[in-house]
N, C-alpha and C. Protein backbone atom coordinates (compact mmCIF):
# COMPACT_ATOMS: atom_id res chain seq x y z
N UNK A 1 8.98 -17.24 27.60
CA UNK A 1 8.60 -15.88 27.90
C UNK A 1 9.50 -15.34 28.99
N UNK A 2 9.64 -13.75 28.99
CA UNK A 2 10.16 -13.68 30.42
C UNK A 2 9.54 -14.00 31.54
N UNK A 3 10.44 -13.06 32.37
CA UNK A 3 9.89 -13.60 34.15
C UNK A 3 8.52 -12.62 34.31
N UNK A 4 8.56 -11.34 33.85
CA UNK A 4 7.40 -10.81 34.00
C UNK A 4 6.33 -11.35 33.09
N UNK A 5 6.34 -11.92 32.19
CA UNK A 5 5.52 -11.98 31.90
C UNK A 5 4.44 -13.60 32.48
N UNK A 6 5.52 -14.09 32.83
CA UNK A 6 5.78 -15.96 33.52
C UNK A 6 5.06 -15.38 34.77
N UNK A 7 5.81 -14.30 35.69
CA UNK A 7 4.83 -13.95 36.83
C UNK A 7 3.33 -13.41 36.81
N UNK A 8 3.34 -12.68 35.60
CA UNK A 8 1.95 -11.85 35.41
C UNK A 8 0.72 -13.19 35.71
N UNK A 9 1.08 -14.22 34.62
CA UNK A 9 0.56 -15.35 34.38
C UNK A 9 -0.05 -16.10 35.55
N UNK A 10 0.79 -16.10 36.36
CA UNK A 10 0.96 -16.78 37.71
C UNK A 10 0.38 -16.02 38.83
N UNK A 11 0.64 -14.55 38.83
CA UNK A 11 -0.92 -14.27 39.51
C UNK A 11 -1.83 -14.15 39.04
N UNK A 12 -2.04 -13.89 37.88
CA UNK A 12 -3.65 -14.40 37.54
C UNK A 12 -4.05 -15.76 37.84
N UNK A 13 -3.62 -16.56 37.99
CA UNK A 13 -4.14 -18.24 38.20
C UNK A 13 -4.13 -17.85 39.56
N UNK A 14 -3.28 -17.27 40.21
CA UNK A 14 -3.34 -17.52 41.66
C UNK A 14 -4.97 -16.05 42.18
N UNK A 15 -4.98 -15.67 41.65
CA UNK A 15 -6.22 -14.56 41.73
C UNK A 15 -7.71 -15.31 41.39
N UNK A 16 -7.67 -16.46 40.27
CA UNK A 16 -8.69 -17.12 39.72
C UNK A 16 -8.61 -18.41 40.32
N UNK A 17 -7.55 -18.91 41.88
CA UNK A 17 -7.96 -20.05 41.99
C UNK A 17 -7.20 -21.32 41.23
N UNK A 18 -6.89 -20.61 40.25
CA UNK A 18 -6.77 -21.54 39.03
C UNK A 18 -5.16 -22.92 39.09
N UNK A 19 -5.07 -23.94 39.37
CA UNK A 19 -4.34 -24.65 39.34
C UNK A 19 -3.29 -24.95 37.80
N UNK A 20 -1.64 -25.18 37.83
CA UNK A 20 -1.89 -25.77 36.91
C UNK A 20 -2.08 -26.93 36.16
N UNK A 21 -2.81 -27.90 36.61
CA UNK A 21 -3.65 -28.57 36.14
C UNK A 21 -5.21 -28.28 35.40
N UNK A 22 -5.57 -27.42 35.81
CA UNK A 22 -7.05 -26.78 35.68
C UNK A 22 -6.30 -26.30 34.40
N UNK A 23 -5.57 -25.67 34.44
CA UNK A 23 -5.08 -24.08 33.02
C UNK A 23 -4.60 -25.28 32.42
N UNK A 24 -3.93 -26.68 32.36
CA UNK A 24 -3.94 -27.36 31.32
C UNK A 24 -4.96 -28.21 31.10
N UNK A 25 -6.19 -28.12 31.86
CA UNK A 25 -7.40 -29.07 30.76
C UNK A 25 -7.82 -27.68 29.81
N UNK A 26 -8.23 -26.54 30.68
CA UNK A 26 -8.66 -25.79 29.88
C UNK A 26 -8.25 -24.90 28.55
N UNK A 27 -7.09 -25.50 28.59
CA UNK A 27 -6.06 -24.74 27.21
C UNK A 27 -6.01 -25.93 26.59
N UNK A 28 -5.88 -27.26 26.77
CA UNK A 28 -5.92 -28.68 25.98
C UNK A 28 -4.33 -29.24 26.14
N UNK A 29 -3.96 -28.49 27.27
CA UNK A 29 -2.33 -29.01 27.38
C UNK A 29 -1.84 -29.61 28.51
N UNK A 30 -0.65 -30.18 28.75
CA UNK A 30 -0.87 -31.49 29.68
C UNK A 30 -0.30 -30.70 30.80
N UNK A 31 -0.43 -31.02 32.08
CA UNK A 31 -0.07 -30.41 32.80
C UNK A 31 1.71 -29.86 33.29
N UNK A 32 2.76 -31.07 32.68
CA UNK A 32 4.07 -31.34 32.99
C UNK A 32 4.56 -29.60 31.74
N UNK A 33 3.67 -29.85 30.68
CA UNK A 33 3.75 -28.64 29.46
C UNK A 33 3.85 -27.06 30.36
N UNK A 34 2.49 -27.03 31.12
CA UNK A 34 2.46 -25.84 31.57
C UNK A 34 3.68 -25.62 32.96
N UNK A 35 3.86 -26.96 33.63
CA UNK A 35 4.72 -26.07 34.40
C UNK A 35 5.84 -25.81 33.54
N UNK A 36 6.36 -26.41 33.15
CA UNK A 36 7.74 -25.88 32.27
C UNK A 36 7.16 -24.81 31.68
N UNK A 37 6.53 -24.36 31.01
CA UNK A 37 5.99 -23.02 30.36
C UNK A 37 6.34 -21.76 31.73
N UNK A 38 5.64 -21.87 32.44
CA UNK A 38 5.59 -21.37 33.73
C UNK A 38 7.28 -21.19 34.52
N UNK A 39 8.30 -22.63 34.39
CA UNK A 39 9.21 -22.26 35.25
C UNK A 39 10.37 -21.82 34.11
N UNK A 40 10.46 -21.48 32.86
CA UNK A 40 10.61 -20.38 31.35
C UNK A 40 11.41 -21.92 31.33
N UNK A 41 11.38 -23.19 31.61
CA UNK A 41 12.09 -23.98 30.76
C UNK A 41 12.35 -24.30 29.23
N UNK A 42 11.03 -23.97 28.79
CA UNK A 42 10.44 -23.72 27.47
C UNK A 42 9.72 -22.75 27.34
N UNK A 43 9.45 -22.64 25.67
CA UNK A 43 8.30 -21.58 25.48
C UNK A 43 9.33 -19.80 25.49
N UNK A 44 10.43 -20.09 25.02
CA UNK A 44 11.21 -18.62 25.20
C UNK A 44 10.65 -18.19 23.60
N UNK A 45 10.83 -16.93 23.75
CA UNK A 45 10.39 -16.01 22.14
C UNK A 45 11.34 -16.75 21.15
N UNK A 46 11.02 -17.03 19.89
CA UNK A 46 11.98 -17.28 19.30
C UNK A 46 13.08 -16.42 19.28
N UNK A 47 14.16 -17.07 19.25
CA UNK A 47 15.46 -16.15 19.04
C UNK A 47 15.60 -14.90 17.98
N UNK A 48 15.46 -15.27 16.96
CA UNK A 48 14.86 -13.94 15.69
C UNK A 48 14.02 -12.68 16.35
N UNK A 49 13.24 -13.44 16.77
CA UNK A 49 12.58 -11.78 18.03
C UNK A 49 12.72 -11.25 18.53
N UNK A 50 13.49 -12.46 19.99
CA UNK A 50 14.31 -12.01 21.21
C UNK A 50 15.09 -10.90 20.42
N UNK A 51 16.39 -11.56 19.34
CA UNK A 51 16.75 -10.37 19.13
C UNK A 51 16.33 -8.69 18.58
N UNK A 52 15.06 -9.01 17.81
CA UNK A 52 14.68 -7.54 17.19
C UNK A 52 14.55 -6.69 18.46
N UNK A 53 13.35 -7.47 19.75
CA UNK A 53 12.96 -7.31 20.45
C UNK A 53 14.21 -6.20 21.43
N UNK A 54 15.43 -7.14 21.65
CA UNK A 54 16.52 -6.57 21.94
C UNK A 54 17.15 -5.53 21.56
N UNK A 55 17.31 -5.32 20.17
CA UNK A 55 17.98 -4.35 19.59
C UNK A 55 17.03 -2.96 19.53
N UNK A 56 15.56 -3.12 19.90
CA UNK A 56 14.71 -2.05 20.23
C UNK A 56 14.56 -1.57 21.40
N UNK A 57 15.12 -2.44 22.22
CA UNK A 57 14.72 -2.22 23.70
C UNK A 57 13.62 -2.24 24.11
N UNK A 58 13.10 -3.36 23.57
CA UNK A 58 11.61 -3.48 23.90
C UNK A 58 11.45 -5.21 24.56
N UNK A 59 10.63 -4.67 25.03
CA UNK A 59 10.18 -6.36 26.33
C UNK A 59 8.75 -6.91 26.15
N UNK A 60 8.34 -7.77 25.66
CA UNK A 60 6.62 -8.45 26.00
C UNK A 60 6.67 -7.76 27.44
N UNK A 61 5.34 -7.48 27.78
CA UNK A 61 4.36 -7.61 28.47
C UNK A 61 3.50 -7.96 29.14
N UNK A 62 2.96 -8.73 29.89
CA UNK A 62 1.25 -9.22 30.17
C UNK A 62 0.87 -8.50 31.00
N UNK A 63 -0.42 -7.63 30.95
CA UNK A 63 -0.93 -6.88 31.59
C UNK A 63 -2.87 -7.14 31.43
N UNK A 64 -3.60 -6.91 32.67
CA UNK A 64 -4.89 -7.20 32.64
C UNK A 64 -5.49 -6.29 31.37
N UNK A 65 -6.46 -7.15 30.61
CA UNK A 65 -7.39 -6.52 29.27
C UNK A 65 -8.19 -5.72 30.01
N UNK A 66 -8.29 -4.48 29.18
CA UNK A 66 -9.09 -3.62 29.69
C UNK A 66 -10.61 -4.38 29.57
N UNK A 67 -11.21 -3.76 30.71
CA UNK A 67 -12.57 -4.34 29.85
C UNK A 67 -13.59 -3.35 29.77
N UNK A 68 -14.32 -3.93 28.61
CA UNK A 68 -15.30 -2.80 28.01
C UNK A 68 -16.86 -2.57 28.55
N UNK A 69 -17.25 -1.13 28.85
CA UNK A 69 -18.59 -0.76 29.49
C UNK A 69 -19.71 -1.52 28.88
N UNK A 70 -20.72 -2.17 29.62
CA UNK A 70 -21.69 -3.24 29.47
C UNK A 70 -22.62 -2.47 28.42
């Protein structure tokens, strides 16, 4: 993923407390997985995307879900 979206990620865990160890029991993934996820060692868009993605000028995202009135 990109960096924004690698950072978005990363303050939310850091807002929830959340370790990554904790975010890999609770996703079912090992912990060595998520930091590399986290430091973009792995886990980039596939290339086929990256490029559509590119040639549109368009970028992923992560942004907080709205949430809906009770």
């Amino acid at each position: 993923m990109n960096e924004q979206v690698r950072k978005a990620v990363q303050e939310a865990m850091t807002e929830r407390e959340l370790s990554q160890g904790e975010l890999a029991r609770r996703t079912g993934l090992v912990r060595p997985a998520v930091s590399k996820l986290l430091n973009g060692t792995v886990g980039r868009v596939p290339e086929n995307w990256q490029r559509i993605l590119d040639e549109l000028d368009l970028e992923l995202v992560a942004q907080p879900r709205q949430k809906l009135p009770k």
